[in-house]
C-alpha atoms as a PDB file:
ATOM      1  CA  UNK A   1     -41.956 -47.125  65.028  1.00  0.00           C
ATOM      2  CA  UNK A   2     -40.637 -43.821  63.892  1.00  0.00           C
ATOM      3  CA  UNK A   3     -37.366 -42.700  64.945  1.00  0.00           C
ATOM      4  CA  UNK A   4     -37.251 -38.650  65.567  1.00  0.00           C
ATOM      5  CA  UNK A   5     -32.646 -38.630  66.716  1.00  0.00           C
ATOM      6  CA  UNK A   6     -32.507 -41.622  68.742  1.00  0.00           C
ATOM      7  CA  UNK A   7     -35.735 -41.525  70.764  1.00  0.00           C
ATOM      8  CA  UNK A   8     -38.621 -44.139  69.494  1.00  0.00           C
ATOM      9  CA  UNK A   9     -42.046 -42.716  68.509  1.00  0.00           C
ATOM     10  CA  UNK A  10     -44.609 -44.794  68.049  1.00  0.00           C
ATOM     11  CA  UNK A  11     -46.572 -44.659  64.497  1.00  0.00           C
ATOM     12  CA  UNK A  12     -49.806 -43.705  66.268  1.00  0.00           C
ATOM     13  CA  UNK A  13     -47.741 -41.359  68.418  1.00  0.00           C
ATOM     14  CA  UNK A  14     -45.803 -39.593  65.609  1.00  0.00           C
ATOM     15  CA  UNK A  15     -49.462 -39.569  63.146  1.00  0.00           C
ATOM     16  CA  UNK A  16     -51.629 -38.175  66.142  1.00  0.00           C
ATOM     17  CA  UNK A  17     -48.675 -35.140  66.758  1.00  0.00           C
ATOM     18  CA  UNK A  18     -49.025 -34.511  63.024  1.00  0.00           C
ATOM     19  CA  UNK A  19     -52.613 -34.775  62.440  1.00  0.00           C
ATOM     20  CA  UNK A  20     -52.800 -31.770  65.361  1.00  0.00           C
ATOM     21  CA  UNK A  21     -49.766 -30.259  64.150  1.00  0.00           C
ATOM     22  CA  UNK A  22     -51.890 -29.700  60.876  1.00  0.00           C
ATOM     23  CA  UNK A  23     -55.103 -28.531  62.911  1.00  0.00           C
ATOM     24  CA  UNK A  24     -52.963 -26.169  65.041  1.00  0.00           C
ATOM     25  CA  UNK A  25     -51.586 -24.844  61.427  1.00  0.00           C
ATOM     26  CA  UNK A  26     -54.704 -24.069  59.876  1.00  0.00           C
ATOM     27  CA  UNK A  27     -56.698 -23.203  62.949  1.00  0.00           C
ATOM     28  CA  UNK A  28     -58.224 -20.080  61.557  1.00  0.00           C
ATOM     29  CA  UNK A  29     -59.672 -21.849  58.930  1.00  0.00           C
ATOM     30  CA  UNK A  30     -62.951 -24.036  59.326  1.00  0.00           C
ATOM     31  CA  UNK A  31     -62.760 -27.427  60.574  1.00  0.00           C
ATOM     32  CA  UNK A  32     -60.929 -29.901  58.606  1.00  0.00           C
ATOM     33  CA  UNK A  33     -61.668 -33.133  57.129  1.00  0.00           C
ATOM     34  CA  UNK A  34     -60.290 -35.872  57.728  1.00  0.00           C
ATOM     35  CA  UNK A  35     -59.803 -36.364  54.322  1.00  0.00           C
ATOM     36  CA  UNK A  36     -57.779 -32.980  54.034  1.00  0.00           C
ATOM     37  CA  UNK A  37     -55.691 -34.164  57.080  1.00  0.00           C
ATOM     38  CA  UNK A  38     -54.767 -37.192  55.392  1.00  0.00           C
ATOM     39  CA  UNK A  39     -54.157 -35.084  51.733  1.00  0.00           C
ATOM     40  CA  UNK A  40     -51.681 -32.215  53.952  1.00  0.00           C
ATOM     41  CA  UNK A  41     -49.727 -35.013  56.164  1.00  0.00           C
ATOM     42  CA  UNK A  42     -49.643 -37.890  53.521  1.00  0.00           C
ATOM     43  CA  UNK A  43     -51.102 -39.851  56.277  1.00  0.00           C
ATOM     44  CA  UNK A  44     -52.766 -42.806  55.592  1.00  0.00           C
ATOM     45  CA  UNK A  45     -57.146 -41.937  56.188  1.00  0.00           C
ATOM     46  CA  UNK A  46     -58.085 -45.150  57.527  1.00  0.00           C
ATOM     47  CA  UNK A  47     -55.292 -45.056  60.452  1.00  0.00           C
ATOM     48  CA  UNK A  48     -55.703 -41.519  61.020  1.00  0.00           C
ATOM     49  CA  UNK A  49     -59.672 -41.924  61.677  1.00  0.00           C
ATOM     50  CA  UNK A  50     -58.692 -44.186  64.643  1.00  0.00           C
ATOM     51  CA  UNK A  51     -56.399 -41.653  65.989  1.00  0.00           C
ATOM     52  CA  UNK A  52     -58.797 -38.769  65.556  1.00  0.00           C
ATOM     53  CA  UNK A  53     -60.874 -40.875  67.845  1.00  0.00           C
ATOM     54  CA  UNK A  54     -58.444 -41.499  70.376  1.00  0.00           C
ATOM     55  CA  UNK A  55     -57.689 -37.780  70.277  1.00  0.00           C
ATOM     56  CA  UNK A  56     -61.281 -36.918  70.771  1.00  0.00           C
ATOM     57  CA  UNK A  57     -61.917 -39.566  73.105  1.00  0.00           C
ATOM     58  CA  UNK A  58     -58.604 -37.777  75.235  1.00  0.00           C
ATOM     59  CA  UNK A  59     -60.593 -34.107  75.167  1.00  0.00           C
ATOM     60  CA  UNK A  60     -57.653 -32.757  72.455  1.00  0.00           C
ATOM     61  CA  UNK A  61     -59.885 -32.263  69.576  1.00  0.00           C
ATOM     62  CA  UNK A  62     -63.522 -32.111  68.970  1.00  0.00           C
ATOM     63  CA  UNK A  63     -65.444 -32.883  65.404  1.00  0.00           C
ATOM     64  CA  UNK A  64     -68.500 -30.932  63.716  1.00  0.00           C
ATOM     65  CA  UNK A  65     -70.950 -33.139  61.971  1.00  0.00           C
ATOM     66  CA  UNK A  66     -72.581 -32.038  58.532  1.00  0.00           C
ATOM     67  CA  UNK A  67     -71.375 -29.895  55.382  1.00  0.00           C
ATOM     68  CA  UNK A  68     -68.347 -28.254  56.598  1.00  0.00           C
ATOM     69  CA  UNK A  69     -67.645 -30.541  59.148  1.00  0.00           C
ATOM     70  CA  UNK A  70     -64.209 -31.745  60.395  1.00  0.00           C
ATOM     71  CA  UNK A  71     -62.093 -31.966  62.993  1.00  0.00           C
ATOM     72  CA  UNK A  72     -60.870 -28.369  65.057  1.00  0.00           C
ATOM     73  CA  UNK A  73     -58.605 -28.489  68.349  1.00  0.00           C
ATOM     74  CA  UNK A  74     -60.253 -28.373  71.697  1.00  0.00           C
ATOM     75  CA  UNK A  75     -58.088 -25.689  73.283  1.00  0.00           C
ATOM     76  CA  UNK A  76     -55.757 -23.157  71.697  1.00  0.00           C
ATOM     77  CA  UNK A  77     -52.277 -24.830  70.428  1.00  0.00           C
ATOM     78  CA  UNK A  78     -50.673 -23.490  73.311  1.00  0.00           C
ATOM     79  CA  UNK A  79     -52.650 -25.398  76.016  1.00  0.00           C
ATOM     80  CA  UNK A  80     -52.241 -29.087  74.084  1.00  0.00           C
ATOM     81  CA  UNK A  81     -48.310 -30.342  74.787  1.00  0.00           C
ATOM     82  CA  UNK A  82     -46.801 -33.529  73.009  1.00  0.00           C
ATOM     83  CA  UNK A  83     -47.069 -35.687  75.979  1.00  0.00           C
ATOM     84  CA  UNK A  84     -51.026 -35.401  76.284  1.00  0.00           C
ATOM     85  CA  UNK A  85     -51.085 -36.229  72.636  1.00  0.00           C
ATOM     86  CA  UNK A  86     -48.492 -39.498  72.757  1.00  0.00           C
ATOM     87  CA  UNK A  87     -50.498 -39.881  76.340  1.00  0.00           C
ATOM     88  CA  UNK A  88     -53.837 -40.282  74.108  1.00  0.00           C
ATOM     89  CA  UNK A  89     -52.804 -42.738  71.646  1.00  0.00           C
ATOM     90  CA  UNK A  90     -50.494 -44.590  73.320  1.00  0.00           C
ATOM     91  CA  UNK A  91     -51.392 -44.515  77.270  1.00  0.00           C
ATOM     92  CA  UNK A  92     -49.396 -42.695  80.020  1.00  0.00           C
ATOM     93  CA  UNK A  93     -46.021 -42.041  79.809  1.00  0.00           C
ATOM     94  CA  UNK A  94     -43.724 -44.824  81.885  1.00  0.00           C
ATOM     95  CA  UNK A  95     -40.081 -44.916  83.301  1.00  0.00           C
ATOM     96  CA  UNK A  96     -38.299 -47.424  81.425  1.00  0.00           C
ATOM     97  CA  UNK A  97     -36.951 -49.498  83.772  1.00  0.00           C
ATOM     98  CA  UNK A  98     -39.745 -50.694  86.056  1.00  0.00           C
ATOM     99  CA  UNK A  99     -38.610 -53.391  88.056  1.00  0.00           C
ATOM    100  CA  UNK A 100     -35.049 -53.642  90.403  1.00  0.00           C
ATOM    101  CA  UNK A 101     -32.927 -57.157  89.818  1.00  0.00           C
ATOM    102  CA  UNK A 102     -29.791 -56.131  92.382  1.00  0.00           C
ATOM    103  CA  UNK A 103     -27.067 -57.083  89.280  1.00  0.00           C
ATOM    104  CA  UNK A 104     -23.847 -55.796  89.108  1.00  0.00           C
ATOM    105  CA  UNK A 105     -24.120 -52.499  88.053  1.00  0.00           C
ATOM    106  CA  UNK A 106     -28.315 -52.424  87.959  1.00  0.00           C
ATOM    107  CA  UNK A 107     -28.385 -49.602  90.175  1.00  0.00           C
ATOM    108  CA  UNK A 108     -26.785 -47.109  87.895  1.00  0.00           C
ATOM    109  CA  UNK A 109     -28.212 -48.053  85.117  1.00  0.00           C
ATOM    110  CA  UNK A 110     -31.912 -48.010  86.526  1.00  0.00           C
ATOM    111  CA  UNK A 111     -30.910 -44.243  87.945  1.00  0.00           C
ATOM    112  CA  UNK A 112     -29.805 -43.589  84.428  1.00  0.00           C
ATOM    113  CA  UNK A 113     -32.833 -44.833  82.290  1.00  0.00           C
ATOM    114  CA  UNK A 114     -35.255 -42.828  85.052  1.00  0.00           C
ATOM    115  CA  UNK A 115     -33.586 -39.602  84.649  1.00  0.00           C
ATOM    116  CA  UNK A 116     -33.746 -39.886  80.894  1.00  0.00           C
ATOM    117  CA  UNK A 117     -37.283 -40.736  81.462  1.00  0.00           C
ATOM    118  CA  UNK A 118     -37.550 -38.108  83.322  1.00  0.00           C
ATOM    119  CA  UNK A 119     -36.270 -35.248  81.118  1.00  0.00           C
ATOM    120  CA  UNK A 120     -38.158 -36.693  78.082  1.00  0.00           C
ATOM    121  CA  UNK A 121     -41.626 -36.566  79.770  1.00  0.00           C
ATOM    122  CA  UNK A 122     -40.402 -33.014  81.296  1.00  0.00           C
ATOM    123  CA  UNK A 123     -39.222 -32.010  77.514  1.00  0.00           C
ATOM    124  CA  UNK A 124     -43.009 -33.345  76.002  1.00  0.00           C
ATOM    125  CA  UNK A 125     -44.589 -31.945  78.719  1.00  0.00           C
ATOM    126  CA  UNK A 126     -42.915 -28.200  78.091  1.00  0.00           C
ATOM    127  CA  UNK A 127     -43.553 -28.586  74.069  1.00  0.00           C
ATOM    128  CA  UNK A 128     -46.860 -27.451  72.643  1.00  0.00           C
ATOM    129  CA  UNK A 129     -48.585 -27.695  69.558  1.00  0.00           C
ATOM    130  CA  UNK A 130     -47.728 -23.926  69.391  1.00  0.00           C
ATOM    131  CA  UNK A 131     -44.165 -24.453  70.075  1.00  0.00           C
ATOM    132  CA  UNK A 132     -44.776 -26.927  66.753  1.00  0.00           C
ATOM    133  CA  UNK A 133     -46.660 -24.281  64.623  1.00  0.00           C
ATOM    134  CA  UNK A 134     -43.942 -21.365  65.553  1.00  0.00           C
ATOM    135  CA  UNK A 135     -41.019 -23.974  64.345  1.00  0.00           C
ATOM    136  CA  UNK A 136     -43.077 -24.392  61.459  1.00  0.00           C
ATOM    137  CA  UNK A 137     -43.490 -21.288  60.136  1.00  0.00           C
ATOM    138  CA  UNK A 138     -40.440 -19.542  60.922  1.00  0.00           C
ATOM    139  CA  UNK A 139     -39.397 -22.889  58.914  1.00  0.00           C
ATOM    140  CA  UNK A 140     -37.135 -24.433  61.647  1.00  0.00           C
ATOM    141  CA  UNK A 141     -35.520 -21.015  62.902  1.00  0.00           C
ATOM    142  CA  UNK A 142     -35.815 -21.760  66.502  1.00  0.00           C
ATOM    143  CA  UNK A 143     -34.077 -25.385  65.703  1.00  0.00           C
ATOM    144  CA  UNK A 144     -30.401 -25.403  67.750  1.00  0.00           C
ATOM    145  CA  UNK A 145     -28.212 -24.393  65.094  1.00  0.00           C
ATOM    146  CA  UNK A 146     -25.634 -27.376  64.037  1.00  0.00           C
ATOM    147  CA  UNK A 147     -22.240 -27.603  66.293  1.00  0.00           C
ATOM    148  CA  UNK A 148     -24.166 -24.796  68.740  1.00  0.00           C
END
């Protein structure tokens, strides 16, 4: 697991954002190997073959076969957020507190761990691999700024 502040990631989660975050990047280019993926995002290629798939099983990317082949993103970075890729790799997005146990003090917390849940799958759901790319580029300019 991959900790991004204090929010877990899974591996396949946090390699699958990358590996598109890298697509979305070099999107005017022509499709891209796997083996260049790997190369840009120090990923490891074995791993990241399995998570191309799951990608491209989810709709998010689609691969060209022959010379020149690769992977290239389905729709434009802008239509592709971070919850439909975390969503491909790792299965829907779920509250996490499922169940109710009536002990002192359950209630609040439950309320508390579903709004979290909440805002995190409304934050992933609002963030798109163009949101990524822009941050990117502009080399983290769009980042809150320290103590703002």
């Amino acid at each position: 697991m991959c900790e991004h502040g204090r929010v877990r990631v899974s591996t396949r989660g946090d390699y699958a954002v990358r590996a598109l975050l890298s697509l979305a990047l070099h999107a005017s280019e022509r499709p891209t190997s796997v083996k260049e993926i790997a190369e840009r995002t120090n990923l490891p290629q074995p791993y990241l073959e399995q998570i191309l798939l799951a990608v491209k099983g989810a709709g998010l990317v689609v691969s060209k076969r022959g010379v020149g082949g690769g992977y290239v993103l389905a729709r434009p970075a802008n239509e592709i957020t971070l919850a439909e890729i975390l969503g491909a790799v790792d299965g829907p997005l779920t509250t996490l507190v499922t169940e109710h146990d009536h002990c002192e003090g359950h209630c609040v917390l439950q309320e508390v761990w579903v709004s979290v849940g909440e805002e995190m799958r409304l934050h992933l759901d609002a963030t798109t691999l163009a949101d990524l790319v822009e941050r990117t580029v502009l080399g983290h300019a769009s980042a809150p700024a320290q103590g703002a």
